[in-house]
N, C-alpha and C. Protein backbone atom coordinates (compact mmCIF):
# COMPACT_ATOMS: atom_id res chain seq x y z
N UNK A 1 3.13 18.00 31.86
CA UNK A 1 2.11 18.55 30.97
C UNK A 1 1.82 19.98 31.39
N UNK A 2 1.82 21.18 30.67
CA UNK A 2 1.30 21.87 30.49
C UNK A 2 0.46 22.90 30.14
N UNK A 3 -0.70 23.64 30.37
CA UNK A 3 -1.79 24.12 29.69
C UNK A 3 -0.93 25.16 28.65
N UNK A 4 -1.36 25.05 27.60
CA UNK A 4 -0.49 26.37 26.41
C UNK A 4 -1.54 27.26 26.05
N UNK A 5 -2.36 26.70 25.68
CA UNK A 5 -3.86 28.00 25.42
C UNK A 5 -5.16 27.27 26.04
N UNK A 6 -6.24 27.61 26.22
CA UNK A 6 -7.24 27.73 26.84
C UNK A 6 -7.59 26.02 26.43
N UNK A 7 -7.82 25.21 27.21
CA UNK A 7 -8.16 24.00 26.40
C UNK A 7 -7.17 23.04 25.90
N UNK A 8 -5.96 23.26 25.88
CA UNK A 8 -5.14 22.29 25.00
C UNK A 8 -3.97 22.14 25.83
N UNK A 9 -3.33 21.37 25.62
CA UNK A 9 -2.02 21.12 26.93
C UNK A 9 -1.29 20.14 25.99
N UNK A 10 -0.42 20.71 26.28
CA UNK A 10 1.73 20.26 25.71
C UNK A 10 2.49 19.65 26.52
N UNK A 11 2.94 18.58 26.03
CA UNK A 11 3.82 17.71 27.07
C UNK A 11 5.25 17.35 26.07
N UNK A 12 6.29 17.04 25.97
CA UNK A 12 7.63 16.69 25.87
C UNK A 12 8.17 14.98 26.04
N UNK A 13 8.77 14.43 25.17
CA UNK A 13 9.59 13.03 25.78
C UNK A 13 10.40 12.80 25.05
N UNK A 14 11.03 12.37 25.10
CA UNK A 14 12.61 12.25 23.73
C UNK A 14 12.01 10.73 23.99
N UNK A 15 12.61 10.59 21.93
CA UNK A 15 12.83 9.58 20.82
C UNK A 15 13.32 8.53 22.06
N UNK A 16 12.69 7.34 22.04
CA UNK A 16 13.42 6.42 22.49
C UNK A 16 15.04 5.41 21.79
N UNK A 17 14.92 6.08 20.14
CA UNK A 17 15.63 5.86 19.71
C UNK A 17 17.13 6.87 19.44
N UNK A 18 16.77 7.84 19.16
CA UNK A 18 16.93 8.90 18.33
C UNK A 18 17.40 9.80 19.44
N UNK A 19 16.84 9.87 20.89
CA UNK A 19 17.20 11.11 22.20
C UNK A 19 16.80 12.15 21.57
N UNK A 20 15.69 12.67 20.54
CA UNK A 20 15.39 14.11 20.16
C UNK A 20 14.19 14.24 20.64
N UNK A 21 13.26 15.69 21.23
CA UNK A 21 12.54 16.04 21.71
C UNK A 21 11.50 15.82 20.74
N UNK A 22 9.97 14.89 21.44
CA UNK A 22 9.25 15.50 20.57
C UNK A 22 7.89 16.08 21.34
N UNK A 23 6.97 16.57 20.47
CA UNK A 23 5.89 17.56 21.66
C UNK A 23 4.71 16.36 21.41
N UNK A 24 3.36 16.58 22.04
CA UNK A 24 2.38 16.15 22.47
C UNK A 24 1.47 17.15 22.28
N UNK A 25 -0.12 16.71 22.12
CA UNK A 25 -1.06 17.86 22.57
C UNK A 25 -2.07 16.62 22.96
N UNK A 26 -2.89 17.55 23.59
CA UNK A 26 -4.08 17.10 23.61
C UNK A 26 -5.03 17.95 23.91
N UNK A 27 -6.43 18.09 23.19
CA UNK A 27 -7.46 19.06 23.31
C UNK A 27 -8.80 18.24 24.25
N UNK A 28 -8.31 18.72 25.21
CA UNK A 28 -9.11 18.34 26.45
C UNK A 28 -10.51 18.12 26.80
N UNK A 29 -11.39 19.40 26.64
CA UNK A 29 -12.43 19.24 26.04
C UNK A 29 -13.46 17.80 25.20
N UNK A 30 -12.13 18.00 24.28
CA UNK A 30 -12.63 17.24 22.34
C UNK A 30 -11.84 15.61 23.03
N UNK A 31 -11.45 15.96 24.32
CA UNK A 31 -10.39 14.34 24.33
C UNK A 31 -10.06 13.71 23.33
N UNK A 32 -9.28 14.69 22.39
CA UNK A 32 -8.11 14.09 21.30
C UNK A 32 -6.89 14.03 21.61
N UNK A 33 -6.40 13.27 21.45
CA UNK A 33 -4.53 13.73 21.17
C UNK A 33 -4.11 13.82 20.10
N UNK A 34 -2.50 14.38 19.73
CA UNK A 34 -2.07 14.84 18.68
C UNK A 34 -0.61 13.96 18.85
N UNK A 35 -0.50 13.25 18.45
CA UNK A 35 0.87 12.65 17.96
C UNK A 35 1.32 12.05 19.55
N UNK A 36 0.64 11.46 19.96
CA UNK A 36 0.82 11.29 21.49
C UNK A 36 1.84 10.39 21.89
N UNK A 37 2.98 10.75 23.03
CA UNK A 37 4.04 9.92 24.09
C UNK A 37 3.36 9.90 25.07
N UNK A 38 3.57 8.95 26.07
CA UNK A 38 2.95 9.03 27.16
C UNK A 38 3.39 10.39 27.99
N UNK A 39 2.47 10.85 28.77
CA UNK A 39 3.53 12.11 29.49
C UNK A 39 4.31 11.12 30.75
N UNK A 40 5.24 12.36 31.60
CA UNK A 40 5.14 11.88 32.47
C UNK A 40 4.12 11.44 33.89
N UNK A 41 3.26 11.86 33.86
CA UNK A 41 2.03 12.01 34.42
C UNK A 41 1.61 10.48 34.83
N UNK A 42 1.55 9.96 33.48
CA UNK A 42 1.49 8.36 32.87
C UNK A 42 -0.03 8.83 32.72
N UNK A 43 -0.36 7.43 32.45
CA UNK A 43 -1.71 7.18 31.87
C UNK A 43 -3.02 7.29 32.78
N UNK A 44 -2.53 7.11 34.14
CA UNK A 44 -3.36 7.44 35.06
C UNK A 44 -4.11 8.75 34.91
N UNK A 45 -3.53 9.93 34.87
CA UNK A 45 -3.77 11.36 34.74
C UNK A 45 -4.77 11.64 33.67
N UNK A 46 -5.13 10.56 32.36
CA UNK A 46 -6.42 10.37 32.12
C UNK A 46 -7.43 10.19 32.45
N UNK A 47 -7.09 9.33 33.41
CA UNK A 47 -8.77 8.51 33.96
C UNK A 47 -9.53 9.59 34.53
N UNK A 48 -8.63 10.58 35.13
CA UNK A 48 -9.11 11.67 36.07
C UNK A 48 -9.68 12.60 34.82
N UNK A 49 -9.15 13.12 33.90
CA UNK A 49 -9.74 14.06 32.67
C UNK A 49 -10.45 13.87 31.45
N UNK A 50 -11.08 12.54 31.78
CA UNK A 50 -11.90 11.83 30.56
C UNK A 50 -10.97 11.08 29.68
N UNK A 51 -11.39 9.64 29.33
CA UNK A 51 -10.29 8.89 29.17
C UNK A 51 -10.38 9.53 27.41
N UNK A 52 -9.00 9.90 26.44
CA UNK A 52 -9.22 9.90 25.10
C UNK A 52 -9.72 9.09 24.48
N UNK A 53 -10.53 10.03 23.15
CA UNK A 53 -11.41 9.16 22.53
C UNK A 53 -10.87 8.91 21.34
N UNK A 54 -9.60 10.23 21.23
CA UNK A 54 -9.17 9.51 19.70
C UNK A 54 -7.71 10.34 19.96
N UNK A 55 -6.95 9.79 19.27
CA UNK A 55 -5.04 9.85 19.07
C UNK A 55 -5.56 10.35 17.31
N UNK A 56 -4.81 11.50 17.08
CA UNK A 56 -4.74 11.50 15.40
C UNK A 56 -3.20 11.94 15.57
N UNK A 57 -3.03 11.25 14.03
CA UNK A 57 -1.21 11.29 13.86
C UNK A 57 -1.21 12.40 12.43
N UNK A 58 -0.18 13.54 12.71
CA UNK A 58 -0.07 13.84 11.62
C UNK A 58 0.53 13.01 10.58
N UNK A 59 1.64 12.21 10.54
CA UNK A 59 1.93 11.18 9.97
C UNK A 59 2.28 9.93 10.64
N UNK A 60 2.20 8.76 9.42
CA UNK A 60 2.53 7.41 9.58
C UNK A 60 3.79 6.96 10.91
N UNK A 61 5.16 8.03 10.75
CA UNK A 61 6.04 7.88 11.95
C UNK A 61 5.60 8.18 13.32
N UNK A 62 4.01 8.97 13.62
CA UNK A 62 4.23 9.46 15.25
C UNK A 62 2.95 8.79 15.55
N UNK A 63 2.82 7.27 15.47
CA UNK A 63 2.54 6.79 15.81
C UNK A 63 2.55 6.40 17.69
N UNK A 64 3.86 6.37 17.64
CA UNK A 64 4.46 6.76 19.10
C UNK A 64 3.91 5.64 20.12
N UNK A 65 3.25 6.44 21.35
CA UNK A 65 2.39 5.61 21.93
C UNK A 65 1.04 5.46 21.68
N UNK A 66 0.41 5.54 20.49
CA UNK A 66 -0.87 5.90 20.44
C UNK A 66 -1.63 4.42 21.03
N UNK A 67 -0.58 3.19 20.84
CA UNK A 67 -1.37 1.73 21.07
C UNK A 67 -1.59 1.58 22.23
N UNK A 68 -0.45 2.20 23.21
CA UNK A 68 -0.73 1.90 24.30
C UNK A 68 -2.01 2.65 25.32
N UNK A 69 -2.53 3.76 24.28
CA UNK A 69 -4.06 4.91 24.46
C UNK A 69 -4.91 3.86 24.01
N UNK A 70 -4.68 3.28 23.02
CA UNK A 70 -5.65 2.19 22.63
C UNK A 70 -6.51 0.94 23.59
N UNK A 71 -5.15 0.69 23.98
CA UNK A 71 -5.14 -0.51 24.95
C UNK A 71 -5.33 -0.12 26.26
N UNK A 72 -5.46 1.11 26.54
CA UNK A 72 -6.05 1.16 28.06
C UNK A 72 -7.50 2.02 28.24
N UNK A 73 -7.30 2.28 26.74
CA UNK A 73 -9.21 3.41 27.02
C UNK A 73 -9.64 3.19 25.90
N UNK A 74 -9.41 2.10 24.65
CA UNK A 74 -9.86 2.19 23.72
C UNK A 74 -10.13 3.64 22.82
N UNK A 75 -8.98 3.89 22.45
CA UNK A 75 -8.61 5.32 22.49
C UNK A 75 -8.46 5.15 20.99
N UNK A 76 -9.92 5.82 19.68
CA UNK A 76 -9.13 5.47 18.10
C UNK A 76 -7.71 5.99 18.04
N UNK A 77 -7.45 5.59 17.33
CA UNK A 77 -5.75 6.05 15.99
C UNK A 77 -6.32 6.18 15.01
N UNK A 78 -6.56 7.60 14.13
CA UNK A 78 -6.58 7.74 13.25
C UNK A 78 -5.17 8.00 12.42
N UNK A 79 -4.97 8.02 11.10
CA UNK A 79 -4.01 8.12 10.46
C UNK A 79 -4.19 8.57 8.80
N UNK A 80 -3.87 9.51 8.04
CA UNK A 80 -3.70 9.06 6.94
C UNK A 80 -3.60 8.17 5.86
N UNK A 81 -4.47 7.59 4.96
CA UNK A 81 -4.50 6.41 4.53
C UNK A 81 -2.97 6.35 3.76
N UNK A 82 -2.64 7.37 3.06
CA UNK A 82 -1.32 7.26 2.48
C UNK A 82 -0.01 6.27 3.19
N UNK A 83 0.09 6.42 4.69
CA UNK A 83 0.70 5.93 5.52
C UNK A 83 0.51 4.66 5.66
N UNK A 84 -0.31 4.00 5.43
CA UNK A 84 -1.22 2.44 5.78
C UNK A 84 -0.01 1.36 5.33
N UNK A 85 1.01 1.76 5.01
CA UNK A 85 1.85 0.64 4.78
C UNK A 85 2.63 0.31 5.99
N UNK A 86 2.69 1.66 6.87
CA UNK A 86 3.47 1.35 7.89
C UNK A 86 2.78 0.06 8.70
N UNK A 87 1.95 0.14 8.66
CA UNK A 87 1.04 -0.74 9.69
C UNK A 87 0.87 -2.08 9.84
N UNK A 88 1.71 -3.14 9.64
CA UNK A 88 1.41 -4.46 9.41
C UNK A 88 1.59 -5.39 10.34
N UNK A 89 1.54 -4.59 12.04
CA UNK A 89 1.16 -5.49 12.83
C UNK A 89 0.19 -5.70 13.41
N UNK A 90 -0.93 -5.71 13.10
CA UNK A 90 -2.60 -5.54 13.96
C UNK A 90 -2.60 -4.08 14.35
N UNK A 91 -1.72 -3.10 14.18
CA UNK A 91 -2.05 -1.97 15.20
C UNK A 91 -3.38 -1.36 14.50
N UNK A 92 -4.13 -1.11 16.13
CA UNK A 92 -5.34 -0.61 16.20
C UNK A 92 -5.24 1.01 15.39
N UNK A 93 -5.70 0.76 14.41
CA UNK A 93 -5.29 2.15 13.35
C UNK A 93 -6.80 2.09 12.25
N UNK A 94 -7.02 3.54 12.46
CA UNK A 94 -8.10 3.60 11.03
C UNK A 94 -7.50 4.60 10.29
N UNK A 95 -8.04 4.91 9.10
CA UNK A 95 -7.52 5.85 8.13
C UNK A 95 -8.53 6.82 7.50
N UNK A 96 -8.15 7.97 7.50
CA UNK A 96 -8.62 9.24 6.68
C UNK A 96 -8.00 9.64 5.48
N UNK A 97 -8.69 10.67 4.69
CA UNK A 97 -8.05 11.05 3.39
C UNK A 97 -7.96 12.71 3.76
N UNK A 98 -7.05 13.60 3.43
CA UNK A 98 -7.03 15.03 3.38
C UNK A 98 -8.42 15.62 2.88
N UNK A 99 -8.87 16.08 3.95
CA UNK A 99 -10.48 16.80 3.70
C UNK A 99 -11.41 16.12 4.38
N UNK A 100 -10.68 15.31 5.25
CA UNK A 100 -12.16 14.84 5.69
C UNK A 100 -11.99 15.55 7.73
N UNK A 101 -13.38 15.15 8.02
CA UNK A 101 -13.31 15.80 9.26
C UNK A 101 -13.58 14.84 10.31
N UNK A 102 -12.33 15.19 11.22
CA UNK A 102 -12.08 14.12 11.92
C UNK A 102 -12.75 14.18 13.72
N UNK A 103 -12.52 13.66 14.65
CA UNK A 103 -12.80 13.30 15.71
C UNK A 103 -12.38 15.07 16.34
N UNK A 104 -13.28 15.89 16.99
CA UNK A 104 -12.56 16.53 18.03
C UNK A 104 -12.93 18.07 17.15
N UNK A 105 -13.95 18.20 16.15
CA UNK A 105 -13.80 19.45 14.82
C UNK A 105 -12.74 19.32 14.44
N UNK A 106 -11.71 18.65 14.12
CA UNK A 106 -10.47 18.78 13.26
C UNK A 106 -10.78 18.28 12.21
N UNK A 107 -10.05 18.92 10.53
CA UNK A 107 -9.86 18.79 10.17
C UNK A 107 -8.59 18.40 9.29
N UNK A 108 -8.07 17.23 8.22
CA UNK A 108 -7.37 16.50 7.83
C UNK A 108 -7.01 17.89 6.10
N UNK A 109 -5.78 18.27 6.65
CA UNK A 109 -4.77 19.43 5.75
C UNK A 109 -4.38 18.56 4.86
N UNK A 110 -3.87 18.71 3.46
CA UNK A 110 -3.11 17.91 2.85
C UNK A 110 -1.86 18.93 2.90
N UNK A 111 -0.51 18.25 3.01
CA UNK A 111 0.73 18.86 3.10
C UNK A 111 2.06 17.59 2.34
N UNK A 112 2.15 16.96 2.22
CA UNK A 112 2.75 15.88 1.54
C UNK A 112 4.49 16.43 1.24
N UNK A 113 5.20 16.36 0.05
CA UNK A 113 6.20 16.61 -0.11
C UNK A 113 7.22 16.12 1.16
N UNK A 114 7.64 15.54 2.13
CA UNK A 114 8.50 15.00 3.05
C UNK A 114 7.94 13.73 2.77
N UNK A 115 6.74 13.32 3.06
CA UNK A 115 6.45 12.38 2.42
C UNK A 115 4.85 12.41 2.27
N UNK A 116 4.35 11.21 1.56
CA UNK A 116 2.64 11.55 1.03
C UNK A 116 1.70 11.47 2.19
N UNK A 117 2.16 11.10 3.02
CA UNK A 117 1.14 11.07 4.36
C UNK A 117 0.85 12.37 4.82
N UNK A 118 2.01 13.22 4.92
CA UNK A 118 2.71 14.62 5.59
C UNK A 118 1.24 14.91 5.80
N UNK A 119 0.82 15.09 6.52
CA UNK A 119 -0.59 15.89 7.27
C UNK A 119 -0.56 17.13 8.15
N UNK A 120 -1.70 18.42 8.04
CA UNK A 120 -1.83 19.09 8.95
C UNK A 120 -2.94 19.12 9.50
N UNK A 121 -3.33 19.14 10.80
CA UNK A 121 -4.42 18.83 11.62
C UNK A 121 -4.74 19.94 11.89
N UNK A 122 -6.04 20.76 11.09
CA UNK A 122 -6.65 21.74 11.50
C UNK A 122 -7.82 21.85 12.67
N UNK A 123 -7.35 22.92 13.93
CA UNK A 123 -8.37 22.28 14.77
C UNK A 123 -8.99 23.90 14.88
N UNK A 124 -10.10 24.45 14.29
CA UNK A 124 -10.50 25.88 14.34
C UNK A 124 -10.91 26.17 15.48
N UNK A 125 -11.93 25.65 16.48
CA UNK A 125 -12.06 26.37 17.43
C UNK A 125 -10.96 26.42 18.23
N UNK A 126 -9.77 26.31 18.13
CA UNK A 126 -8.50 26.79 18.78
C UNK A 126 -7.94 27.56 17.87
N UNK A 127 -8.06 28.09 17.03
CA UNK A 127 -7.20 28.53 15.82
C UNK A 127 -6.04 27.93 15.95
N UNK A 128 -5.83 26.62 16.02
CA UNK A 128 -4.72 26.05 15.89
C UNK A 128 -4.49 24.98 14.71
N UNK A 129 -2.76 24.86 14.62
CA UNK A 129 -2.65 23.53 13.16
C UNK A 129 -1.60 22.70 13.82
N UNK A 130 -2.10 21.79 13.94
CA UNK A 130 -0.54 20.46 14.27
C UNK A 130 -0.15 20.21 13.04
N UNK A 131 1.33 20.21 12.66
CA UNK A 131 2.29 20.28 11.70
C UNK A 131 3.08 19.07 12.21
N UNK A 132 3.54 17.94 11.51
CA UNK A 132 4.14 16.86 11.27
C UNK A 132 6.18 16.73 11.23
N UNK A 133 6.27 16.68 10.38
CA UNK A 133 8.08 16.89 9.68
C UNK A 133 8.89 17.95 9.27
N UNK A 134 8.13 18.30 8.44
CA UNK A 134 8.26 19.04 7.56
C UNK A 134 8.16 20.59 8.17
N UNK A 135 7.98 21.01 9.13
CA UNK A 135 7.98 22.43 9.38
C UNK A 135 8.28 22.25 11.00
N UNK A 136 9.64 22.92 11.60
CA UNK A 136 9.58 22.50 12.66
C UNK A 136 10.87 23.42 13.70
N UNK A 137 11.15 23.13 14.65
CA UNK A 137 12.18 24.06 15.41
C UNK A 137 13.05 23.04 15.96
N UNK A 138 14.32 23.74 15.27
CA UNK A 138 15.60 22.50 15.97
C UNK A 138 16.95 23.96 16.34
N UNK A 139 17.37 24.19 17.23
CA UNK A 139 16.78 23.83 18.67
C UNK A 139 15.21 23.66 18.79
N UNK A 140 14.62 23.33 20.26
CA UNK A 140 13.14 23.02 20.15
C UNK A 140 12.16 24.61 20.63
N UNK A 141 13.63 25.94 20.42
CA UNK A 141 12.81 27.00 20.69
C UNK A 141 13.18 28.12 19.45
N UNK A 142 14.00 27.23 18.79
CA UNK A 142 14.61 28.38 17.41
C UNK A 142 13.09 28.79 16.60
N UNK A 143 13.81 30.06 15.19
CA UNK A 143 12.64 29.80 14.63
C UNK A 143 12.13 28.81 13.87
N UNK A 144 11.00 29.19 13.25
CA UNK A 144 10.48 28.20 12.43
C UNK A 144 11.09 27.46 11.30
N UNK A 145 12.09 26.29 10.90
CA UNK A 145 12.53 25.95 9.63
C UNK A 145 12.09 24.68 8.65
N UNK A 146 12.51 24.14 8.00
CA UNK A 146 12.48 23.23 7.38
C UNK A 146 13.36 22.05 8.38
N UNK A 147 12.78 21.16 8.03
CA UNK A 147 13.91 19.95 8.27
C UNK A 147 15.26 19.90 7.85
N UNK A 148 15.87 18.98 8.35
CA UNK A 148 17.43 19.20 7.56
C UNK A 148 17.55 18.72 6.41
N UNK A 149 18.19 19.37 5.56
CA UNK A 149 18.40 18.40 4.67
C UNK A 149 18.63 16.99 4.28
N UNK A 150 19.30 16.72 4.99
CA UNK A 150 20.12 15.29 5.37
C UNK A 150 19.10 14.32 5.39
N UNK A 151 17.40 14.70 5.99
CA UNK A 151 16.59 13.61 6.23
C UNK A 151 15.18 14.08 5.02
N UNK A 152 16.20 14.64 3.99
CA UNK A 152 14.90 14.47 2.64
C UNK A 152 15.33 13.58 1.42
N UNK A 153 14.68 13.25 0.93
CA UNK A 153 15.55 12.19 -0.01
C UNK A 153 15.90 13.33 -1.38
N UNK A 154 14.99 14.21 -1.56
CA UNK A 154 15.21 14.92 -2.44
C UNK A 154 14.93 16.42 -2.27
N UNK A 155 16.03 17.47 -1.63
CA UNK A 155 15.68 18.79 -0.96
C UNK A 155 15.52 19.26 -1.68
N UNK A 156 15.88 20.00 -2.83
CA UNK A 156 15.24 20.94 -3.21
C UNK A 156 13.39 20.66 -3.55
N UNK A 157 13.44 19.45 -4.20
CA UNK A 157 12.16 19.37 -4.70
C UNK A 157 11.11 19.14 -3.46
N UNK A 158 11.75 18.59 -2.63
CA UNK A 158 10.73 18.91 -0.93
C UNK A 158 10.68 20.30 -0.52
N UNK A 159 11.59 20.99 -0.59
CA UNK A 159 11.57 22.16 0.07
C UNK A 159 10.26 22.80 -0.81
N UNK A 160 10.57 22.96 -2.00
CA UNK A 160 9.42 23.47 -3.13
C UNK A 160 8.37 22.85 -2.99
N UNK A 161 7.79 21.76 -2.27
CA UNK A 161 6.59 20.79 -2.31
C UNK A 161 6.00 21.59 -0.78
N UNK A 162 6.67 21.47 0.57
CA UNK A 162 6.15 22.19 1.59
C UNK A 162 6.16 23.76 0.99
N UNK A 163 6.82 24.45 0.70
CA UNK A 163 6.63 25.52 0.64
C UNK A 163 5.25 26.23 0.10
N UNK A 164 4.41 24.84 -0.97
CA UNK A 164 3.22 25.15 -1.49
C UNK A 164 2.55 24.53 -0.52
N UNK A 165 2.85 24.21 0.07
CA UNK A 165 1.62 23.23 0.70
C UNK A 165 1.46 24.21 2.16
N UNK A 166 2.54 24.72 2.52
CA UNK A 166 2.49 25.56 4.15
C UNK A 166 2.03 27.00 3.66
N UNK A 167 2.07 27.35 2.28
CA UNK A 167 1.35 28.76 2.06
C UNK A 167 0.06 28.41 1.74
N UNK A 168 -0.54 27.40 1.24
CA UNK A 168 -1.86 26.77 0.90
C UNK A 168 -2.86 27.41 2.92
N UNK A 169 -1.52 27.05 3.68
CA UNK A 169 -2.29 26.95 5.29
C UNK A 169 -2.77 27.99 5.48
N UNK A 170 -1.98 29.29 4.72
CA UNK A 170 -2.51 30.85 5.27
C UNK A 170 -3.58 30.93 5.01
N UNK A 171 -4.62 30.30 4.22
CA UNK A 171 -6.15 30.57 4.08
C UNK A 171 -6.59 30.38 5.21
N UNK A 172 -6.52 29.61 5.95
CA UNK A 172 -6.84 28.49 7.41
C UNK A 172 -6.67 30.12 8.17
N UNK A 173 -7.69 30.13 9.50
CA UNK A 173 -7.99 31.32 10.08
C UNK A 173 -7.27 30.47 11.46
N UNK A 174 -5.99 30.68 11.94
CA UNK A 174 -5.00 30.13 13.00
C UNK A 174 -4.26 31.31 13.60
N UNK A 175 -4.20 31.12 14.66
CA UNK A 175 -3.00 31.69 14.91
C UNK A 175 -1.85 31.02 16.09
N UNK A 176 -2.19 29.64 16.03
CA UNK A 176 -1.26 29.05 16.87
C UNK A 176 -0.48 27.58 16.00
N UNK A 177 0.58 27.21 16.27
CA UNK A 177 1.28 26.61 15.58
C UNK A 177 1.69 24.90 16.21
N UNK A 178 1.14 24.06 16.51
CA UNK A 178 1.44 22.84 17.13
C UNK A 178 2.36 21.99 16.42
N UNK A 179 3.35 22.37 16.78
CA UNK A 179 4.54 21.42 16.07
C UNK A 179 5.42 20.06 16.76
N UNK A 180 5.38 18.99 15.96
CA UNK A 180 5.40 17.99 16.55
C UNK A 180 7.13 18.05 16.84
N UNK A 181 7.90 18.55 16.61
CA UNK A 181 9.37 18.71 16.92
C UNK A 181 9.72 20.39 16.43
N UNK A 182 9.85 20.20 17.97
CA UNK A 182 10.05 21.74 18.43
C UNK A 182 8.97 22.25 19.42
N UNK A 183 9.17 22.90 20.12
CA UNK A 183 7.84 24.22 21.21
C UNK A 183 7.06 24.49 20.37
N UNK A 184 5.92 24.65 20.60
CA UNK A 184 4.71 24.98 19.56
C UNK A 184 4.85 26.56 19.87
N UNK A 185 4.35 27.21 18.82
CA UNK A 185 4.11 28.50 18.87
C UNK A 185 3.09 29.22 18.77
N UNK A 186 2.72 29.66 20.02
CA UNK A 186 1.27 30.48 20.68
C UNK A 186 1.03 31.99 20.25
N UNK A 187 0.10 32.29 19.70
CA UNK A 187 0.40 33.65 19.15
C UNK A 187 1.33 33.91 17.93
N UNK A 188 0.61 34.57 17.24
CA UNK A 188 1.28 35.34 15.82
C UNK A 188 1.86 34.06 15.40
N UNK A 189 1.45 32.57 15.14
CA UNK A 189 1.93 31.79 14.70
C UNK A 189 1.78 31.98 13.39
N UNK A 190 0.29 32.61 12.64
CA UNK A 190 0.32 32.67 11.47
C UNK A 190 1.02 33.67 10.60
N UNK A 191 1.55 34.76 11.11
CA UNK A 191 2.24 35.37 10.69
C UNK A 191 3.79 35.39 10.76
N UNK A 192 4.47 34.58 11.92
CA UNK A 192 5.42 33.68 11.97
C UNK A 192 5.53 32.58 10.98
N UNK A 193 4.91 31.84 10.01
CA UNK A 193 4.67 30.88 9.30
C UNK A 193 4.70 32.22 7.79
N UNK A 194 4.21 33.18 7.31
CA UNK A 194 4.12 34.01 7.14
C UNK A 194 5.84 34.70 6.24
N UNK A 195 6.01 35.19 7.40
CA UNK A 195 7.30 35.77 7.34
C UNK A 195 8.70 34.98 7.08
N UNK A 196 8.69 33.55 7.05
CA UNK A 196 9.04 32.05 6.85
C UNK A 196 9.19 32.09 5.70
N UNK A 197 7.96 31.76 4.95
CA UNK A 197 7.57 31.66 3.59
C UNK A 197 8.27 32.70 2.49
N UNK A 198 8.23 33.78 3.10
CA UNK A 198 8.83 34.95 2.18
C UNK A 198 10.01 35.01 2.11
N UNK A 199 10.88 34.17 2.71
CA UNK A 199 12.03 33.62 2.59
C UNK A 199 12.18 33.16 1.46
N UNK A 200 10.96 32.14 0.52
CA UNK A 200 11.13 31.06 0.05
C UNK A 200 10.81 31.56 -1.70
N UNK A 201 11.64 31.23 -2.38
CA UNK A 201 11.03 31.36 -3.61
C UNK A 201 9.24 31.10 -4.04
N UNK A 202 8.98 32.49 -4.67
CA UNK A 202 7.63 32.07 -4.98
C UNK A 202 6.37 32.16 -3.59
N UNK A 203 6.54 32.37 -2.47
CA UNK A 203 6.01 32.46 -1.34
C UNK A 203 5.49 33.85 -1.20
N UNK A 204 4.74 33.75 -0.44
CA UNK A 204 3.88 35.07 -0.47
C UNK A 204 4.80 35.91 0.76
N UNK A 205 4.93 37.82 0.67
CA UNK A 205 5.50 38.16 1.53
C UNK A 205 5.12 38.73 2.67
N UNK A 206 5.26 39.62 4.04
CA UNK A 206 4.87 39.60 4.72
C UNK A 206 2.70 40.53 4.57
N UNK A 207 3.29 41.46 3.59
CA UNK A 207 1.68 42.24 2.85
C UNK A 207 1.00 41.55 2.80
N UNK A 208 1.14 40.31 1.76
CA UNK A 208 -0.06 39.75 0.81
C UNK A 208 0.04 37.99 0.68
N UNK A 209 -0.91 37.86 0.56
CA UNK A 209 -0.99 36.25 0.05
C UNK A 209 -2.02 35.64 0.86
């Protein structure tokens, strides 16, 4: 685990299925997590920093370890209600709708198009946004892209669905980028996200929007 900005700390664990990197946060302070694996640290390294009070998932898949936060500190899972289908084994899970305000000052982004859950977790007093699927770095230090094709059921019309939904974010006063696959990006994230977009048909360019 490491501290990335004042308050918030990034940790790493590959897919137990899959062997692909994915990231972690947690806002220390607010004792939230963001799409949480256990670190290596383990779970102990809580008890010492206030045990979490809440796991939020940008979507239904990064669920991850959030049960096992559950089961040792009674730690909520929040989730997107859109997602609620995933859920049909008792897991300790509640649900939010886009706009509502969650555990920690975060707020619940609507971003959808990869799929309807697709969430961004606005957390302002960090000027930061945890980003889900759909916007991400493969390598885990390249720039900012889209997912691959290969894992949309329908690309063009996804690509066109995030593309409104990640310029919708530039209103949001951020400048750091918490991405659940890939290194998050500290600084000039919003203008990195920015300069992305103007790539994209219809996207605002680096001047205006």
């Amino acid at each position: 685990m490491q501290t990335i900005l004042p308050g918030v700390m990034w940790w790493t664990a590959l897919h137990p299925k899959w062997g692909i990197e994915l990231s972690s946060y947690y806002l220390v302070e607010e004792r939230v997590l963001i799409d949480p694996r256990v670190p290596a640290e383990g779970l102990d390294w809580f008890e010492g920093s206030g045990a979490p009070v809440a796991a939020l998932l940008t979507n239904r898949h990064h669920y991850r370890d959030a049960g096992l936060f559950a089961e040792r500190f009674g730690t909520r899972v929040l989730v997107n209600r859109l997602g609620a289908q995933e859920f049909t084994a008792g897991e300790p899970v509640e649900f939010f709708s886009a706009g509502d305000d969650l555990p920690g000052g975060v707020t619940a982004v609507e971003v959808g198009g990869i799929c309807a859950d697709e969430t961004a977790l606005f957390a302002p007093a960090h000027r930061a946004i945890a980003v889900a699927d759909g916007l991400v770095r493969m390598p885990a230090d390249a720039p900012l892209g889209y997912v691959p094709d290969d894992l949309m059921h329908d690309p063009d019309r996804t690509r066109a669905a995030l593309t409104a939904a990640y310029t919708r974010l530039l209103d949001l006063d951020f400048d750091h980028l918490l991405l659940a696959h890939g290194h998050p990006v500290c600084g000039g994230a919003k203008e990195e996200l920015r300069i992305f977009l103007s790539t994209r048909a219809g996207a605002p360019g680096p001047d205006g929007g």
